[in-house]
Protein backbone atom coordinates (compact mmCIF):
# COMPACT_ATOMS: atom_id res chain seq x y z
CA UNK A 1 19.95 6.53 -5.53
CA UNK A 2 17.84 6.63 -2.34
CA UNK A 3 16.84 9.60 -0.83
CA UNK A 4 18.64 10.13 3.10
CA UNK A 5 15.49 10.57 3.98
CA UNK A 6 14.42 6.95 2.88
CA UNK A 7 17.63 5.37 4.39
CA UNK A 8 16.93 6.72 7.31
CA UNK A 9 13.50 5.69 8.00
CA UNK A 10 15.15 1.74 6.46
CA UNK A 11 17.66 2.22 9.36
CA UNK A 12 15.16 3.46 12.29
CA UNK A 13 12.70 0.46 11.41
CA UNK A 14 15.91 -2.61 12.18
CA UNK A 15 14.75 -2.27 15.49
CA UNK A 16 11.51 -4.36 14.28
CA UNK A 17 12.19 -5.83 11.43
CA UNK A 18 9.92 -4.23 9.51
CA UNK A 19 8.70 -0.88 7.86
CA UNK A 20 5.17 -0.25 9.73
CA UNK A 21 2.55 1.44 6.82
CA UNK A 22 3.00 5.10 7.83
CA UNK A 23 6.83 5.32 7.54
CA UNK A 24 6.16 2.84 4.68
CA UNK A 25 3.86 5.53 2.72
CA UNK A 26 6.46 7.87 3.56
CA UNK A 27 9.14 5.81 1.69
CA UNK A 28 6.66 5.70 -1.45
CA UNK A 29 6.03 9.34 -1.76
CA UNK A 30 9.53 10.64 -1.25
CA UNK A 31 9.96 8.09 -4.63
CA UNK A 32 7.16 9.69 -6.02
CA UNK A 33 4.65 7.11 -5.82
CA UNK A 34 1.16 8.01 -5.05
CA UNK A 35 -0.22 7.48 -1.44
CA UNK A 36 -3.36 9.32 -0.33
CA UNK A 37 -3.61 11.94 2.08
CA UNK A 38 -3.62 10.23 5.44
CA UNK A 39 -2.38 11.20 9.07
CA UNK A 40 -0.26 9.22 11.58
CA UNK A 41 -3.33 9.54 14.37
CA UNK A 42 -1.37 9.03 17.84
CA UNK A 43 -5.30 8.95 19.70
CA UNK A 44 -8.56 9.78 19.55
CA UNK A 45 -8.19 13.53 19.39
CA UNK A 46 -5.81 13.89 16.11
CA UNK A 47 -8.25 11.61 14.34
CA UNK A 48 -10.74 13.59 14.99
CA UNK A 49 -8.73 16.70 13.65
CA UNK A 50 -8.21 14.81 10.80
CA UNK A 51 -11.78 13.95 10.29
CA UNK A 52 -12.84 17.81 10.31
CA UNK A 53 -10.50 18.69 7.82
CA UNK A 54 -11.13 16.00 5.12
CA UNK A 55 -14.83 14.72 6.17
CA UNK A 56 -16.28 11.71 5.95
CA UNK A 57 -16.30 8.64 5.10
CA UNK A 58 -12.79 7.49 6.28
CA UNK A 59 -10.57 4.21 6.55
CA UNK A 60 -8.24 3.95 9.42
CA UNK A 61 -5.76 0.93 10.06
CA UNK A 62 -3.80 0.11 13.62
CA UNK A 63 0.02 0.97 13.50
CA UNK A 64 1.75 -1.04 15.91
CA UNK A 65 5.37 -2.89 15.50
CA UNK A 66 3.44 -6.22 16.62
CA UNK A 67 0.62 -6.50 14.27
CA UNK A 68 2.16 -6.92 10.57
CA UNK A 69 -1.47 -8.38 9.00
CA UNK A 70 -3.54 -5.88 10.17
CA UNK A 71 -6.95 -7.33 8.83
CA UNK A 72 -6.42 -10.95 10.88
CA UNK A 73 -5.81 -8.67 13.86
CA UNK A 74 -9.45 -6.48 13.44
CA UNK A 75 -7.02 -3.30 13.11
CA UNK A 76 -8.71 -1.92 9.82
CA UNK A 77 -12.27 -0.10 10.02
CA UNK A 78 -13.36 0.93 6.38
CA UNK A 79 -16.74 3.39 5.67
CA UNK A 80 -15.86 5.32 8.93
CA UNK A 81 -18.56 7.74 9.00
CA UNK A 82 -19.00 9.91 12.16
CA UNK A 83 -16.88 11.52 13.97
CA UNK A 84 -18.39 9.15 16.93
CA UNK A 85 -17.51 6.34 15.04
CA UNK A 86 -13.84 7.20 14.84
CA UNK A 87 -13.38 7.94 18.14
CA UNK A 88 -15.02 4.38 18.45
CA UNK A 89 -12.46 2.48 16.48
CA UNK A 90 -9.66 4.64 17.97
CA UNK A 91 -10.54 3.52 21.28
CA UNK A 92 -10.96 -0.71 20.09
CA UNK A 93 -7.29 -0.14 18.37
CA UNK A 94 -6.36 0.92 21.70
CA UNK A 95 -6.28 -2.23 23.71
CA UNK A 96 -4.61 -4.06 20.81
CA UNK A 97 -1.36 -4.79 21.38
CA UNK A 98 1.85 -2.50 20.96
CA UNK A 99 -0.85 0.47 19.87
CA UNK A 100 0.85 2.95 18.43
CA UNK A 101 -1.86 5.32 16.75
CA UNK A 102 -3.73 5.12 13.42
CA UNK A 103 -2.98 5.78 9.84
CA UNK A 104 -6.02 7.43 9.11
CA UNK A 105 -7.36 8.59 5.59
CA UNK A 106 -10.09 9.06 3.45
CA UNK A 107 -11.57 6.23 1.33
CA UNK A 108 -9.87 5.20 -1.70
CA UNK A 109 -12.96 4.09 -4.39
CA UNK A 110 -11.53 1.79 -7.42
CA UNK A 111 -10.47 -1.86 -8.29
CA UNK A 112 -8.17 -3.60 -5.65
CA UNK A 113 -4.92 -4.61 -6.99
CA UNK A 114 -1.91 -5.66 -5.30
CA UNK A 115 1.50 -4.63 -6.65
CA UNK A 116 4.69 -6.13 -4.71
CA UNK A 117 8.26 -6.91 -4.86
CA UNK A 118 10.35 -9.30 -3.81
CA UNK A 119 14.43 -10.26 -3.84
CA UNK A 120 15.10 -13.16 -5.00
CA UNK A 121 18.09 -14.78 -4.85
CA UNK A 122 18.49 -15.76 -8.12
CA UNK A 123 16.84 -13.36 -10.14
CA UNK A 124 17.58 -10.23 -8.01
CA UNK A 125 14.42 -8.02 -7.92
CA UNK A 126 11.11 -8.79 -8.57
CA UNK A 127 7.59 -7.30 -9.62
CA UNK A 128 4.50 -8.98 -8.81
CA UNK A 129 0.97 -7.47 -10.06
CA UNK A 130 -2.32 -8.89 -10.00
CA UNK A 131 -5.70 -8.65 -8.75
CA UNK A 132 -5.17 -7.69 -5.11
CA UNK A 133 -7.19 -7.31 -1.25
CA UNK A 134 -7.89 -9.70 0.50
CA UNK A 135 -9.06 -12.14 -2.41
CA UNK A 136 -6.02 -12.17 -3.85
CA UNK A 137 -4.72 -15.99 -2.32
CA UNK A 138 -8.80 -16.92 -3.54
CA UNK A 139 -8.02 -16.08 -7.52
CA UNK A 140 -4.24 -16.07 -7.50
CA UNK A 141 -4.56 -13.68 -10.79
CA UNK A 142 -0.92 -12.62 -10.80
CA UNK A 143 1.85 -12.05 -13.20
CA UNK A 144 5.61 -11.73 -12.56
CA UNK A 145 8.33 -9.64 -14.38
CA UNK A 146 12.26 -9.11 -13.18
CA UNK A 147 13.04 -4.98 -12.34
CA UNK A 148 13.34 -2.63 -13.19
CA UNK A 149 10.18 -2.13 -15.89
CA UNK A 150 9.58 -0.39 -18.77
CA UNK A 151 6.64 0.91 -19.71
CA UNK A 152 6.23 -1.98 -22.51
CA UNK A 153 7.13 -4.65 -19.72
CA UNK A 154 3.88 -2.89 -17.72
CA UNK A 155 1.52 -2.74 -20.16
CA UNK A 156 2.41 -6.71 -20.49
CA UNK A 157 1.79 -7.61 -17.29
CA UNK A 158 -1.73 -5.88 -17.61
CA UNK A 159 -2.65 -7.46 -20.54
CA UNK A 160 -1.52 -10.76 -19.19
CA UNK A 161 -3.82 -11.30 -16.03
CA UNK A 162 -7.25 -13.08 -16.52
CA UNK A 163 -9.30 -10.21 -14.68
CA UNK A 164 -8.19 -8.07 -17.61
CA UNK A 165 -11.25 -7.17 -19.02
CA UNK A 166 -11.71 -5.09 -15.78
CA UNK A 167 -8.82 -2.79 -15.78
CA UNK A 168 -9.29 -2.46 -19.86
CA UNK A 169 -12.97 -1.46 -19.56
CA UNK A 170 -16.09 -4.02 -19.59
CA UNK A 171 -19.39 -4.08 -20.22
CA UNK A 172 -19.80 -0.40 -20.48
CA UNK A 173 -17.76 0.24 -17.89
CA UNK A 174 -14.74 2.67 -18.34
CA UNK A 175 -11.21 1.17 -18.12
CA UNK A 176 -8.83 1.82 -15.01
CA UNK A 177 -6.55 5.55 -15.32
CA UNK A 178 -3.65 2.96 -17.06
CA UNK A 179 -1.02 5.82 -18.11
CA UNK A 180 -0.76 6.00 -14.24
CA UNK A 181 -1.19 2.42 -13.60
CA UNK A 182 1.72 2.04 -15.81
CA UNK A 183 3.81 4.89 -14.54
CA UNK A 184 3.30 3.36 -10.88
CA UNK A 185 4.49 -0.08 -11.97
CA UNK A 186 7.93 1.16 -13.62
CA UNK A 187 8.46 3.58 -10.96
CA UNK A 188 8.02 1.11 -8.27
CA UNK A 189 10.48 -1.05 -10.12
CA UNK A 190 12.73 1.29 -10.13
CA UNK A 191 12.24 1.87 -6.19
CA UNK A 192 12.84 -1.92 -5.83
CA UNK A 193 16.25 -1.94 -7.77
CA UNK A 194 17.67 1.51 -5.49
CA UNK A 195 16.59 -0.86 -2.11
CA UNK A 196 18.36 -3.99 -3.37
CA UNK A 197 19.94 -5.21 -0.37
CA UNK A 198 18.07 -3.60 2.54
CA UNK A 199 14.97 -4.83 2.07
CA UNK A 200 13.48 -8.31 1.85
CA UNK A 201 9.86 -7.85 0.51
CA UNK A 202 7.11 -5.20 -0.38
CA UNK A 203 4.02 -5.43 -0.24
CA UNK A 204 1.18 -2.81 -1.72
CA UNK A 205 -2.33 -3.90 -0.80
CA UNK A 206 -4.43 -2.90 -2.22
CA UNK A 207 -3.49 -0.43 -4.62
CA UNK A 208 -6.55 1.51 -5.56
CA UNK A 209 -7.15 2.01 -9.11
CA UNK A 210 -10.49 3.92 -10.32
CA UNK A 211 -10.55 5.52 -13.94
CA UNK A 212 -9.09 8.90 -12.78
CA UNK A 213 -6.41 7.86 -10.14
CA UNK A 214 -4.56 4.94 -8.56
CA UNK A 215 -3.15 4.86 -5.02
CA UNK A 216 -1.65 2.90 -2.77
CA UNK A 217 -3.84 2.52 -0.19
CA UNK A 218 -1.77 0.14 2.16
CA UNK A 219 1.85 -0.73 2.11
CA UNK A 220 4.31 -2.99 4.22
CA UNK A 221 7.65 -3.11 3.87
CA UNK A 222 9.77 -6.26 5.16
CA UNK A 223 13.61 -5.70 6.22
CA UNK A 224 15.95 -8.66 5.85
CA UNK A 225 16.91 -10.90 8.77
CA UNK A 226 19.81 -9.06 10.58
């Protein structure tokens, strides 16, 4: 069952269509999903605040209700790191259209996946994992399972992508943190079955997986046509 607080951040975003990433991030972690310490920067001056209190370096990403692909748009600045150099990017996201502040938070090191979900209409929810950023139309390394998961049905869909070898461990390398890889996939699933019917799509991308942690490090939710 969905928290109140959930519906009502659903409810408050059918005025666009669409869950922008900081209400979106809020949605994860009240489900218990792991998002990164970030701020909703409304100018130049909160960043900044921000900055002091986690340091450097930084990624921030443009919130407005117009822009849904932020990266087409120039609205994410990665490796932020100066407090000039903020304040520099806060002022470019400015002039974009609809500006509505930043989400701004430090850097997230690990493999990019992408973990999303989908309602289909004759399946009912849907998973979708795979090698993720913004390569992830180049490789198309993806695998598909109905919701909600167990942990069984996760470690599956791991072992089932090509890029394997990456998450597992390779050539020396140690593997992804996969307990929490795995507990992020079912509990996500589980997410996706409570919002059956008020929401279309979501998207996490990338999620951020390193061999101590994974986090979502940008998330977009889509609301059905009205």
């Amino acid at each position: 069952m969905l928290k109140e607080k959930i519906v009502g951040i659903l409810a408050e975003a059918r005025k666009t269509g669409w869950v922008m990433e900081p209400q979106a991030k809020s949605i994860l972690r009240e489900a218990g999903l792991p998002v990164p310490d970030f701020t909703w920067a409304r100018d130049e001056g909160e960043a900044a605040e921000f900055a002091r209190e986690k340091g450097f370096p930084l990624a921030a990403k443009v919130v407005s209700p117009a822009i849904v692909h932020k990266s087409d748009a120039g609205g994410v600045a990665v490796n932020i790191g100066s407090e000039d150099q903020l304040r520099d990017v806060m002022a470019r996201f400015s002039r974009m259209e609809g500006f509505a502040g930043a989400v701004v938070e430090p850097m997230a090191a690990g493999m990019e996946l992408i973990v999303g979900g989908k309602m289909d209409h004759q399946f009912g929810p849907v998973v979708l994992f795979g090698v993720g950023g913004t390569s992830v139309e180049i490789y198309q390394d993806t695998v598909i399972r109905m919701a909600p998961l167990k942990e069984s049905d996760a470690d599956s869909m791991i072992r089932s992508l090509k890029g394997k070898k990456l998450l597992l461990g390779y050539r020396g390398q140690p593997p992804v943190a996969l307990e929490k890889l795995k507990k992020l996939l079912v509990d996500f699933s589980r997410l996706l079955m409570d919002m059956e019917g008020l929401v279309e799509s979501i998207d996490l991308n990338p999620v951020m997986c390193s061999d101590t942690a994974c986090l979502v490090a940008d998330a977009r939710i889509m609301l059905p046509p009205p």
